[in-house]
PDB file of N, CA and C in Angstrom:
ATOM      1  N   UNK A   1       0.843  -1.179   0.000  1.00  0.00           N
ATOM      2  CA  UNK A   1       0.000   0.000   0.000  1.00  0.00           C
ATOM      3  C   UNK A   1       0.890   1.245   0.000  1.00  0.00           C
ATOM      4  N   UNK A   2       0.586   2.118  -0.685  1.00  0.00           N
ATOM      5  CA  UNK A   2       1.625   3.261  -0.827  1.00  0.00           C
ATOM      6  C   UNK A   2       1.195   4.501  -0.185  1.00  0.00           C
ATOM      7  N   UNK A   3       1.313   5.268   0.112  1.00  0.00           N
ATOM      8  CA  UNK A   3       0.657   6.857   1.246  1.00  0.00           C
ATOM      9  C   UNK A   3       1.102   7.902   0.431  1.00  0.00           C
ATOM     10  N   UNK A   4      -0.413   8.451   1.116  1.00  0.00           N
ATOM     11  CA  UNK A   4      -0.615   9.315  -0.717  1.00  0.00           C
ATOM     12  C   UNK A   4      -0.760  10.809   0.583  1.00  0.00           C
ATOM     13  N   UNK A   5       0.043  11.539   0.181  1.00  0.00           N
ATOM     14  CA  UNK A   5       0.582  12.874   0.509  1.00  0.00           C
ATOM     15  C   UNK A   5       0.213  14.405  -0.352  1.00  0.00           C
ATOM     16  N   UNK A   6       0.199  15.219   0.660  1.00  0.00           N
ATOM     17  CA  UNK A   6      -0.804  16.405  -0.292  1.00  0.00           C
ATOM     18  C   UNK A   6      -0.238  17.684  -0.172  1.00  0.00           C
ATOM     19  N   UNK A   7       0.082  18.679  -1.031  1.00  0.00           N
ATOM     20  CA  UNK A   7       0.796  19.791  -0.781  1.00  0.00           C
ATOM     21  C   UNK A   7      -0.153  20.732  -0.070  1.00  0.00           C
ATOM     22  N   UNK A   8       0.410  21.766   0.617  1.00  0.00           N
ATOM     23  CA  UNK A   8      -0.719  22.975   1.527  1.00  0.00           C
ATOM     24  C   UNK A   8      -1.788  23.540   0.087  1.00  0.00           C
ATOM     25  N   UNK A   9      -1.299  23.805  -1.136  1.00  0.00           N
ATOM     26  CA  UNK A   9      -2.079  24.296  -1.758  1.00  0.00           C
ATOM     27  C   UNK A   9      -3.043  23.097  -2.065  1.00  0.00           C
ATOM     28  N   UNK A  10      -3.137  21.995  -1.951  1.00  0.00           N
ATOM     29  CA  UNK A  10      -3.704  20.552  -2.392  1.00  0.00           C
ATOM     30  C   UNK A  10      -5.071  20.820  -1.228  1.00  0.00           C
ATOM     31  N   UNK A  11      -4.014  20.798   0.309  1.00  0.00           N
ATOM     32  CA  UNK A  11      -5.097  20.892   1.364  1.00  0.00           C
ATOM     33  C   UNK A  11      -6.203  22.198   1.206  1.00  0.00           C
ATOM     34  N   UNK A  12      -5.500  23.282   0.866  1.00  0.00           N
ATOM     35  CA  UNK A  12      -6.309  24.609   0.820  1.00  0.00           C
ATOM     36  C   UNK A  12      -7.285  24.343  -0.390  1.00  0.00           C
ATOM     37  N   UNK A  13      -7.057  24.019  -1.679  1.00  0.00           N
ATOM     38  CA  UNK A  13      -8.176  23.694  -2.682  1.00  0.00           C
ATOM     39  C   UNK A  13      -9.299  22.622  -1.948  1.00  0.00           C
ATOM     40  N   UNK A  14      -8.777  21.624  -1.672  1.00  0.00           N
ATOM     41  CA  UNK A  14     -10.273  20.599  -1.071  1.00  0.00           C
ATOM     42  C   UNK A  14     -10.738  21.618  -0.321  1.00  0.00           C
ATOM     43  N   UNK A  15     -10.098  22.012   0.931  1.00  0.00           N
ATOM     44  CA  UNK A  15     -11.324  23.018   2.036  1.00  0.00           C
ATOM     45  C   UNK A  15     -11.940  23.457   1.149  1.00  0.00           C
ATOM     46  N   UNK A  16     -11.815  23.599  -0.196  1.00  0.00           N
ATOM     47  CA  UNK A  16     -13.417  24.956  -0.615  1.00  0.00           C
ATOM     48  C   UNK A  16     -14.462  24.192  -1.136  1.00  0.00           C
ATOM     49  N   UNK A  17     -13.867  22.649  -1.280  1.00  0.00           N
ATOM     50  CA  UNK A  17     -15.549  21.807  -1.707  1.00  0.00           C
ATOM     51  C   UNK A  17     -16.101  21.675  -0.983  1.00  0.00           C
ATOM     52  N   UNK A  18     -17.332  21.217  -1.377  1.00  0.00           N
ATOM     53  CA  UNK A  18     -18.462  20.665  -0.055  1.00  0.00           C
ATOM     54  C   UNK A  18     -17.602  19.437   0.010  1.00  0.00           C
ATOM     55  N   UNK A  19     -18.930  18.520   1.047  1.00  0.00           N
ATOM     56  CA  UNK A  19     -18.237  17.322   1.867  1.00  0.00           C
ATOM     57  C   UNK A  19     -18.490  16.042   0.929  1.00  0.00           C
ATOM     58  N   UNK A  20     -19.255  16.471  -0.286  1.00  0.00           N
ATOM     59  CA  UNK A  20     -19.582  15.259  -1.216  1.00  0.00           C
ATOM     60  C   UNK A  20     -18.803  15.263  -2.038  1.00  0.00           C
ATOM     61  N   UNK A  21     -18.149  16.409  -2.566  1.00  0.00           N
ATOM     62  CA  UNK A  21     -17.291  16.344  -3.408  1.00  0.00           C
ATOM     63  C   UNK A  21     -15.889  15.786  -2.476  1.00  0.00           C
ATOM     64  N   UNK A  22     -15.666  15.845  -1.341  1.00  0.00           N
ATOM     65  CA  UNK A  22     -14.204  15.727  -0.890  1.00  0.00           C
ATOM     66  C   UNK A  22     -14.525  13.943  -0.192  1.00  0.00           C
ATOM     67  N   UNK A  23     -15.740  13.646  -0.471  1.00  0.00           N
ATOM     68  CA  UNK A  23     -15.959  12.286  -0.420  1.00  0.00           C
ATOM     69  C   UNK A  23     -15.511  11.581  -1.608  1.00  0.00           C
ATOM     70  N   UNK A  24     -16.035  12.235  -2.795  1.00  0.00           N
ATOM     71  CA  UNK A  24     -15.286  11.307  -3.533  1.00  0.00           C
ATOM     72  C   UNK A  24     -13.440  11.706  -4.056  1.00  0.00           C
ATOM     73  N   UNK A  25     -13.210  12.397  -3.443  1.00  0.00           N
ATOM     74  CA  UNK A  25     -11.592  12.901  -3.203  1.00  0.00           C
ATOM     75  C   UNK A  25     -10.997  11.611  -2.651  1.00  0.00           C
ATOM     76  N   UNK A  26     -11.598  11.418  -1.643  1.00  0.00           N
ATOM     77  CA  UNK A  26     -11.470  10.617  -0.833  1.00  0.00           C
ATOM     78  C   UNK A  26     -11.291   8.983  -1.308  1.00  0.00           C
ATOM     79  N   UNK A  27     -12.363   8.611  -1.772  1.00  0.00           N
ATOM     80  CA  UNK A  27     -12.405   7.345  -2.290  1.00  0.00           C
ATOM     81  C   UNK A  27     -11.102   7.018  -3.740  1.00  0.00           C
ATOM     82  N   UNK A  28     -11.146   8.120  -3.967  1.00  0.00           N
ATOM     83  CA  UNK A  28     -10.278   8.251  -5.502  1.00  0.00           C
ATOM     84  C   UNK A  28      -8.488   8.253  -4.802  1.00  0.00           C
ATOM     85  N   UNK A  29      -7.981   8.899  -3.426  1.00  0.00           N
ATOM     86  CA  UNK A  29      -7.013   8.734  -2.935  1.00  0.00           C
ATOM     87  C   UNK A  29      -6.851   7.473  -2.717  1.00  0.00           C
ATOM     88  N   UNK A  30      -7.622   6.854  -1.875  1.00  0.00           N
ATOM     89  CA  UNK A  30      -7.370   5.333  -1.594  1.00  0.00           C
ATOM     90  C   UNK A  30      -7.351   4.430  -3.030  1.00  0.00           C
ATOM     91  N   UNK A  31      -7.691   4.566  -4.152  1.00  0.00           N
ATOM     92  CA  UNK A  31      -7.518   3.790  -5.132  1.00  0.00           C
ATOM     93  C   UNK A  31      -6.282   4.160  -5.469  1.00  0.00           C
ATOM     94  N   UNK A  32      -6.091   5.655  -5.529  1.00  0.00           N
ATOM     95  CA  UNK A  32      -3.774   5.656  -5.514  1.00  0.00           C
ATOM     96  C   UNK A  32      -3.401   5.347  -5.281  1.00  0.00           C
ATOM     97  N   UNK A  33      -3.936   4.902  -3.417  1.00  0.00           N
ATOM     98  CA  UNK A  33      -2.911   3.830  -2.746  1.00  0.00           C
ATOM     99  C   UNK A  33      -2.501   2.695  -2.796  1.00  0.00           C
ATOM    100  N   UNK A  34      -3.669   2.304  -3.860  1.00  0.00           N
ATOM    101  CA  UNK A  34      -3.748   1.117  -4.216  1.00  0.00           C
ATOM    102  C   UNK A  34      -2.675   0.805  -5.487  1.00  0.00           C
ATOM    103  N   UNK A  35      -3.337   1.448  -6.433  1.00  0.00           N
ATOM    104  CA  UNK A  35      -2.801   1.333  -7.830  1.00  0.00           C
ATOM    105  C   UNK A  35      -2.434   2.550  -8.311  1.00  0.00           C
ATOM    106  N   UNK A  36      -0.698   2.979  -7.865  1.00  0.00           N
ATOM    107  CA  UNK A  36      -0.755   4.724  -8.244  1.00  0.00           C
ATOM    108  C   UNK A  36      -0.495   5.026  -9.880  1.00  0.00           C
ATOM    109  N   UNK A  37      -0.368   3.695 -10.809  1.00  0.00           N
ATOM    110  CA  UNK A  37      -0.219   3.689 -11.810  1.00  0.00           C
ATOM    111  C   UNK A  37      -1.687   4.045 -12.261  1.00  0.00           C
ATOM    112  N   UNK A  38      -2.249   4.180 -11.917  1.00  0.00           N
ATOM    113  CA  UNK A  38      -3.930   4.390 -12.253  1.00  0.00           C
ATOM    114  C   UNK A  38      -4.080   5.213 -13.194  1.00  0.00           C
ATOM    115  N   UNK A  39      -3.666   6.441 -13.050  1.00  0.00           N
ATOM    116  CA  UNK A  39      -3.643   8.267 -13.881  1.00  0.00           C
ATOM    117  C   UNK A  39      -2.743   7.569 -14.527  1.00  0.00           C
ATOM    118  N   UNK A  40      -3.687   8.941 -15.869  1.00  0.00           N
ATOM    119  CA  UNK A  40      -2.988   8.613 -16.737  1.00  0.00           C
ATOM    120  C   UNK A  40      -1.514   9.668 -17.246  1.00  0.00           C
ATOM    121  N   UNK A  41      -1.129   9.162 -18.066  1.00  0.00           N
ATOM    122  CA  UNK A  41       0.482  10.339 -18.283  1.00  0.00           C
ATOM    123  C   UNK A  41      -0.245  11.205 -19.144  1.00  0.00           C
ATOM    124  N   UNK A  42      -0.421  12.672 -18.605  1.00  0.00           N
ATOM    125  CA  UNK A  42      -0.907  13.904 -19.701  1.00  0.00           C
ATOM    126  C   UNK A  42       0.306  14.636 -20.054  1.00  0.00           C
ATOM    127  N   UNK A  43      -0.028  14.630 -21.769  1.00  0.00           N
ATOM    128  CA  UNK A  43       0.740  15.061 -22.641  1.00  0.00           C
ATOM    129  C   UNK A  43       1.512  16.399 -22.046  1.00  0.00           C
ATOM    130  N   UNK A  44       2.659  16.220 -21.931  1.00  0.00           N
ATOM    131  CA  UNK A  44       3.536  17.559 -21.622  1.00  0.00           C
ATOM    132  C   UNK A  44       3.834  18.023 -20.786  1.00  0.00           C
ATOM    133  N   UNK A  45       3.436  17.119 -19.504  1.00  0.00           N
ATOM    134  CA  UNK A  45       4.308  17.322 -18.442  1.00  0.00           C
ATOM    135  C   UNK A  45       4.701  16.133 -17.877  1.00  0.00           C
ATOM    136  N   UNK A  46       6.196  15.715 -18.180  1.00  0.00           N
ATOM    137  CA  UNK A  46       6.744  14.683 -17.384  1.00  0.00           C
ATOM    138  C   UNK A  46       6.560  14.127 -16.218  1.00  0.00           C
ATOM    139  N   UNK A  47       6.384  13.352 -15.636  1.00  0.00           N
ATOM    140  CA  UNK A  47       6.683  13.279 -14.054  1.00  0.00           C
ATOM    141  C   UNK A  47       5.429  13.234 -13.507  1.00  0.00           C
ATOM    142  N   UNK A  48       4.500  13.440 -14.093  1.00  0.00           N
ATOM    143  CA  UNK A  48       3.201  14.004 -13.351  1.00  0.00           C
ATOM    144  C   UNK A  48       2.073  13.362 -14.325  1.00  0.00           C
ATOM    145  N   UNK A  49       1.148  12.840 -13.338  1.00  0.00           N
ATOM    146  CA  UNK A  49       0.076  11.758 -13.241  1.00  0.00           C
ATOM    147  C   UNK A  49      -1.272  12.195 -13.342  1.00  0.00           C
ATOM    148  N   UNK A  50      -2.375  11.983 -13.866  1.00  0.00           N
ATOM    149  CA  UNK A  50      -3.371  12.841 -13.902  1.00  0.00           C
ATOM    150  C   UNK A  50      -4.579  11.730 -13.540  1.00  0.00           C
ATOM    151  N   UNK A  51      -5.333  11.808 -12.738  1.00  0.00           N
ATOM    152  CA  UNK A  51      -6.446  10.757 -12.282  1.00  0.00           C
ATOM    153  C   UNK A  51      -7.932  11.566 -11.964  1.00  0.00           C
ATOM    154  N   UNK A  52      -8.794  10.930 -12.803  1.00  0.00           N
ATOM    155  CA  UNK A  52     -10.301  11.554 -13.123  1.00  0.00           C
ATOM    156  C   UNK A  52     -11.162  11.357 -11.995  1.00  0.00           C
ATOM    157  N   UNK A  53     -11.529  12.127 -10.959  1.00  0.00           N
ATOM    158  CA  UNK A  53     -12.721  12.398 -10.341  1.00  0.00           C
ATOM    159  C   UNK A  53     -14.178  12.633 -10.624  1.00  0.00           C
ATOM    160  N   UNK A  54     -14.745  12.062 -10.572  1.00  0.00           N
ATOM    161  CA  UNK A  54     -16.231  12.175 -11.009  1.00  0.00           C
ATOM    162  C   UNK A  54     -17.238  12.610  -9.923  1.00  0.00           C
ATOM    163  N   UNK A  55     -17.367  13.638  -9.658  1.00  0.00           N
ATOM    164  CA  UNK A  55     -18.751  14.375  -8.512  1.00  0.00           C
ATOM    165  C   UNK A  55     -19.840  14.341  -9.165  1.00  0.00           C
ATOM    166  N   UNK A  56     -20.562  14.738  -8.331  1.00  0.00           N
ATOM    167  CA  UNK A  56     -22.376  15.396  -8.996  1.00  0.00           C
ATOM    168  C   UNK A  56     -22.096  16.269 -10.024  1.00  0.00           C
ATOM    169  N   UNK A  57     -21.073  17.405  -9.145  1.00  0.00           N
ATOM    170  CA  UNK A  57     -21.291  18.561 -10.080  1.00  0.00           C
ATOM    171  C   UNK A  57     -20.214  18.604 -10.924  1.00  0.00           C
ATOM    172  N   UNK A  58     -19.158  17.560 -11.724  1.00  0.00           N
ATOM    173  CA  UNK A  58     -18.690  16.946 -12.527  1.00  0.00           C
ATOM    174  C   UNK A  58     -17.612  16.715 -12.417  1.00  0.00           C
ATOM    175  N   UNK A  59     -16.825  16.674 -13.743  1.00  0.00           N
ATOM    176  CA  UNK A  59     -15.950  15.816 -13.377  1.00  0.00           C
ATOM    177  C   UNK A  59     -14.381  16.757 -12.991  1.00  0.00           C
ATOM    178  N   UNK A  60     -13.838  15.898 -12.068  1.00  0.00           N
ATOM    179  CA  UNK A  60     -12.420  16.866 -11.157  1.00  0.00           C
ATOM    180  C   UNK A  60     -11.446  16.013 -11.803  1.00  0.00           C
ATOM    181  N   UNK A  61      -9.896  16.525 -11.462  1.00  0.00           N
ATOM    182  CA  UNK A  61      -8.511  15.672 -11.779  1.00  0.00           C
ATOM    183  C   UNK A  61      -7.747  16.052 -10.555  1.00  0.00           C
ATOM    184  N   UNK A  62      -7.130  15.032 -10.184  1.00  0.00           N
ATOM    185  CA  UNK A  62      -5.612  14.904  -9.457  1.00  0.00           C
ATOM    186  C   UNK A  62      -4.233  14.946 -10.289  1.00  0.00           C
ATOM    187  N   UNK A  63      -3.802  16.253 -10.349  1.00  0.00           N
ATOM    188  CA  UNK A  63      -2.340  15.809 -10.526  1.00  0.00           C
ATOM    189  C   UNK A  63      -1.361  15.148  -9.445  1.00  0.00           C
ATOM    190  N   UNK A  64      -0.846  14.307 -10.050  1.00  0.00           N
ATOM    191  CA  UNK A  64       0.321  13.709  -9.108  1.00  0.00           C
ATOM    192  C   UNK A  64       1.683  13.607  -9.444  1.00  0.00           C
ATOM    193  N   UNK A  65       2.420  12.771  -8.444  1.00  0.00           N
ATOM    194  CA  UNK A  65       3.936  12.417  -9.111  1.00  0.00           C
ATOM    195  C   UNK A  65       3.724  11.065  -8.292  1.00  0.00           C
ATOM    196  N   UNK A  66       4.995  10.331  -8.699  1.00  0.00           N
ATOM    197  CA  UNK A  66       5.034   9.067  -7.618  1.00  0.00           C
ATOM    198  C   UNK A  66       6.636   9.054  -7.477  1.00  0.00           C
ATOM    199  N   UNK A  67       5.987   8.956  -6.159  1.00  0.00           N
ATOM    200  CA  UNK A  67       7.864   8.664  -5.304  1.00  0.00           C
ATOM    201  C   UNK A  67       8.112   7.564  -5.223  1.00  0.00           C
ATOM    202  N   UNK A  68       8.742   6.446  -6.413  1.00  0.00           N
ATOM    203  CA  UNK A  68       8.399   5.329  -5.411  1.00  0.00           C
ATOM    204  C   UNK A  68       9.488   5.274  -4.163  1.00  0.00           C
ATOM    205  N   UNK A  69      10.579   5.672  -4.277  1.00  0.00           N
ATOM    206  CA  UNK A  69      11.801   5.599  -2.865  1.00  0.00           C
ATOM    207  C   UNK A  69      10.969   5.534  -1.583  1.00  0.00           C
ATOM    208  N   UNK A  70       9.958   6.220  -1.223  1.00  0.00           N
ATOM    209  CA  UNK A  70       9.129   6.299   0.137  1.00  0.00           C
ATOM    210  C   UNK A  70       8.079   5.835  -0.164  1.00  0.00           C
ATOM    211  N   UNK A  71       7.339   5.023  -1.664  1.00  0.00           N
ATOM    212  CA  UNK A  71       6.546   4.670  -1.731  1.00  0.00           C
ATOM    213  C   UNK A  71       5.105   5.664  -1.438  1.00  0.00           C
ATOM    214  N   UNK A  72       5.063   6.710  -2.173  1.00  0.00           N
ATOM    215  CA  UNK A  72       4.301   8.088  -1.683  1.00  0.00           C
ATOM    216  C   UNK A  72       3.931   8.497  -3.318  1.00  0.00           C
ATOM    217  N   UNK A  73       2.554   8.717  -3.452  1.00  0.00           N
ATOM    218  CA  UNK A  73       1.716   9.411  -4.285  1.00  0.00           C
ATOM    219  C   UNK A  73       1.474  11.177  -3.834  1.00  0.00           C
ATOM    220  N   UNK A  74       2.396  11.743  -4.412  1.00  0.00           N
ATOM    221  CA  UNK A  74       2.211  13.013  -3.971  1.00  0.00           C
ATOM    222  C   UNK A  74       1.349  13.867  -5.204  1.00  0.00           C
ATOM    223  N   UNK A  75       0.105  14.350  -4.059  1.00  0.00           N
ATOM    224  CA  UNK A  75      -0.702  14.769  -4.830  1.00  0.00           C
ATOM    225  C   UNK A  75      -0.065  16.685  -4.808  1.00  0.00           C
ATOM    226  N   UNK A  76      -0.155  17.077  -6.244  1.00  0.00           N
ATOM    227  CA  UNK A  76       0.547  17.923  -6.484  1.00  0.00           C
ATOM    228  C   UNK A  76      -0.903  19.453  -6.522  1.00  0.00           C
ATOM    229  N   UNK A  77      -1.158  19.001  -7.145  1.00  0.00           N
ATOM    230  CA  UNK A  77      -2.707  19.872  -7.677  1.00  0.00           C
ATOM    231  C   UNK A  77      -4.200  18.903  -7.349  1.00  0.00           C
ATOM    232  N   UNK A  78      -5.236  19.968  -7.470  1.00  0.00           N
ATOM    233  CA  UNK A  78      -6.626  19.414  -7.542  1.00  0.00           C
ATOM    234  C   UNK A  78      -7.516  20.081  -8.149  1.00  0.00           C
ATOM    235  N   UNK A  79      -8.859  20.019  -8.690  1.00  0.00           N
ATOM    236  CA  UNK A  79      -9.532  21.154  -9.143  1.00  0.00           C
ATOM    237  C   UNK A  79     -10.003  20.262 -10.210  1.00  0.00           C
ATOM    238  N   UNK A  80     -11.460  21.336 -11.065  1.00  0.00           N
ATOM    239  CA  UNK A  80     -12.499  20.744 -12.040  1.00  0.00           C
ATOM    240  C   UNK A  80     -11.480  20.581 -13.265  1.00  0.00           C
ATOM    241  N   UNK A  81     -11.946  20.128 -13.923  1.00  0.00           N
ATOM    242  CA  UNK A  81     -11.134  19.546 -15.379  1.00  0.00           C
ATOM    243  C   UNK A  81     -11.478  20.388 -16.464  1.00  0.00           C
ATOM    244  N   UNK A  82     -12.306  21.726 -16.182  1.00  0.00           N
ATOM    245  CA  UNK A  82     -12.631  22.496 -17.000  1.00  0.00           C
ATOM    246  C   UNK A  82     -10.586  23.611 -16.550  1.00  0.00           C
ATOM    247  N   UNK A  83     -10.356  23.663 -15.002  1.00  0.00           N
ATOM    248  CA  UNK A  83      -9.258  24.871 -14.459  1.00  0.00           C
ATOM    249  C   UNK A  83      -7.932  23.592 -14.161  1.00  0.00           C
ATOM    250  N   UNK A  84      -8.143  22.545 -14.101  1.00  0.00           N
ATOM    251  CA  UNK A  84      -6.678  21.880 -14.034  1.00  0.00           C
ATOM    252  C   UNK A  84      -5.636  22.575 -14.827  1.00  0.00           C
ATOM    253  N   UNK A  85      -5.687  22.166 -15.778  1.00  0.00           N
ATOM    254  CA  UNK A  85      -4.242  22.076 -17.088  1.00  0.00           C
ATOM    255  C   UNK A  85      -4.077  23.718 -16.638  1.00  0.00           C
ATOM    256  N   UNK A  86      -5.296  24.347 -16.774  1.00  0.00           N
ATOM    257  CA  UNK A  86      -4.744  26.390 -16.789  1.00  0.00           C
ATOM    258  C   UNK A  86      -4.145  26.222 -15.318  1.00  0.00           C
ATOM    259  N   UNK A  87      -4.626  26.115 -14.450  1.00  0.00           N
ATOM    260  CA  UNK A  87      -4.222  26.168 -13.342  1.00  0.00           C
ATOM    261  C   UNK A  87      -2.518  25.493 -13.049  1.00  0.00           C
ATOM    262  N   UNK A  88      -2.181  24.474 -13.409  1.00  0.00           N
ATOM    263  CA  UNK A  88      -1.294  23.703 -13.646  1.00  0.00           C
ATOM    264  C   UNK A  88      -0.047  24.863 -14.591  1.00  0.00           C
ATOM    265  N   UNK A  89      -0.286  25.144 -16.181  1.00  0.00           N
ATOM    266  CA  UNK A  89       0.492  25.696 -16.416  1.00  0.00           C
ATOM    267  C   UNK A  89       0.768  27.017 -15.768  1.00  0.00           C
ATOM    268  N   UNK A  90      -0.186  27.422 -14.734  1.00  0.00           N
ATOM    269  CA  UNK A  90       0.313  28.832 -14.078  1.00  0.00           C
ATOM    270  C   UNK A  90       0.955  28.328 -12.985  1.00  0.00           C
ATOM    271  N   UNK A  91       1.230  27.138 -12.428  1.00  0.00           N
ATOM    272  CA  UNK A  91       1.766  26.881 -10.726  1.00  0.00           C
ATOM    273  C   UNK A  91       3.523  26.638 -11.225  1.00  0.00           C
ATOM    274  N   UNK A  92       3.617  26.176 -12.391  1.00  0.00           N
ATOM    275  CA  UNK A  92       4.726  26.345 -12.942  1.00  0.00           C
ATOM    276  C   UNK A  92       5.453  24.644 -12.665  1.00  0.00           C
ATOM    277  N   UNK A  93       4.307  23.526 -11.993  1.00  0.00           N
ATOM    278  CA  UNK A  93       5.010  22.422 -12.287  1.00  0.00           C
ATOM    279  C   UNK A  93       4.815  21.552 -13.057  1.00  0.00           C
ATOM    280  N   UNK A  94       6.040  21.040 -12.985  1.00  0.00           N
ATOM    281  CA  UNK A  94       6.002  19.724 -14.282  1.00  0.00           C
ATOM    282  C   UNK A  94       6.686  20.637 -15.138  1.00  0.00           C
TER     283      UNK A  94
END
């Protein structure tokens, strides 16, 4: 099982969902832990993992990386799949 780790900006984005959306945050972390090969590799940024969230009010992404040395899914970014990638090329990683 691998431990899936979250940056302060990771923690500060979930606080602004409701509790249904950070439910299925939730369920979608523990399947990282499971299988962090899960996400898929998005075009153009190396290193970094992208895994589809599905809410009510639609659909979200996890960027990640994987450490395996500590065996750690570090979740890098979060957010709707309409502001990922923009959001992403403004944080400046990958």
């Amino acid at each position: 099982m691998w431990r899936v780790e979250g940056t302060r900006r990771v923690a500060k984005r979930l606080a602004r969902f409701g509790r249904r959306i950070r439910e299925r945050y939730d369920r979608a972390f523990a399947r990282l832990a499971e299988d962090p090969l899960a996400g898929e590799l998005p075009s153009g940024y190396e290193g970094l993992r992208s895994f589809p969230v599905t809410t009510p009010g639609g659909e979200h992404r996890i960027i990640y990386q994987i450490k395996p040395e500590g065996q750690v899914v570090l979740v890098v970014l979060v957010g709707t799949r309409e502001e990922i990638y923009r959001l992403l090329e403004r944080s400046g990683i990958g």
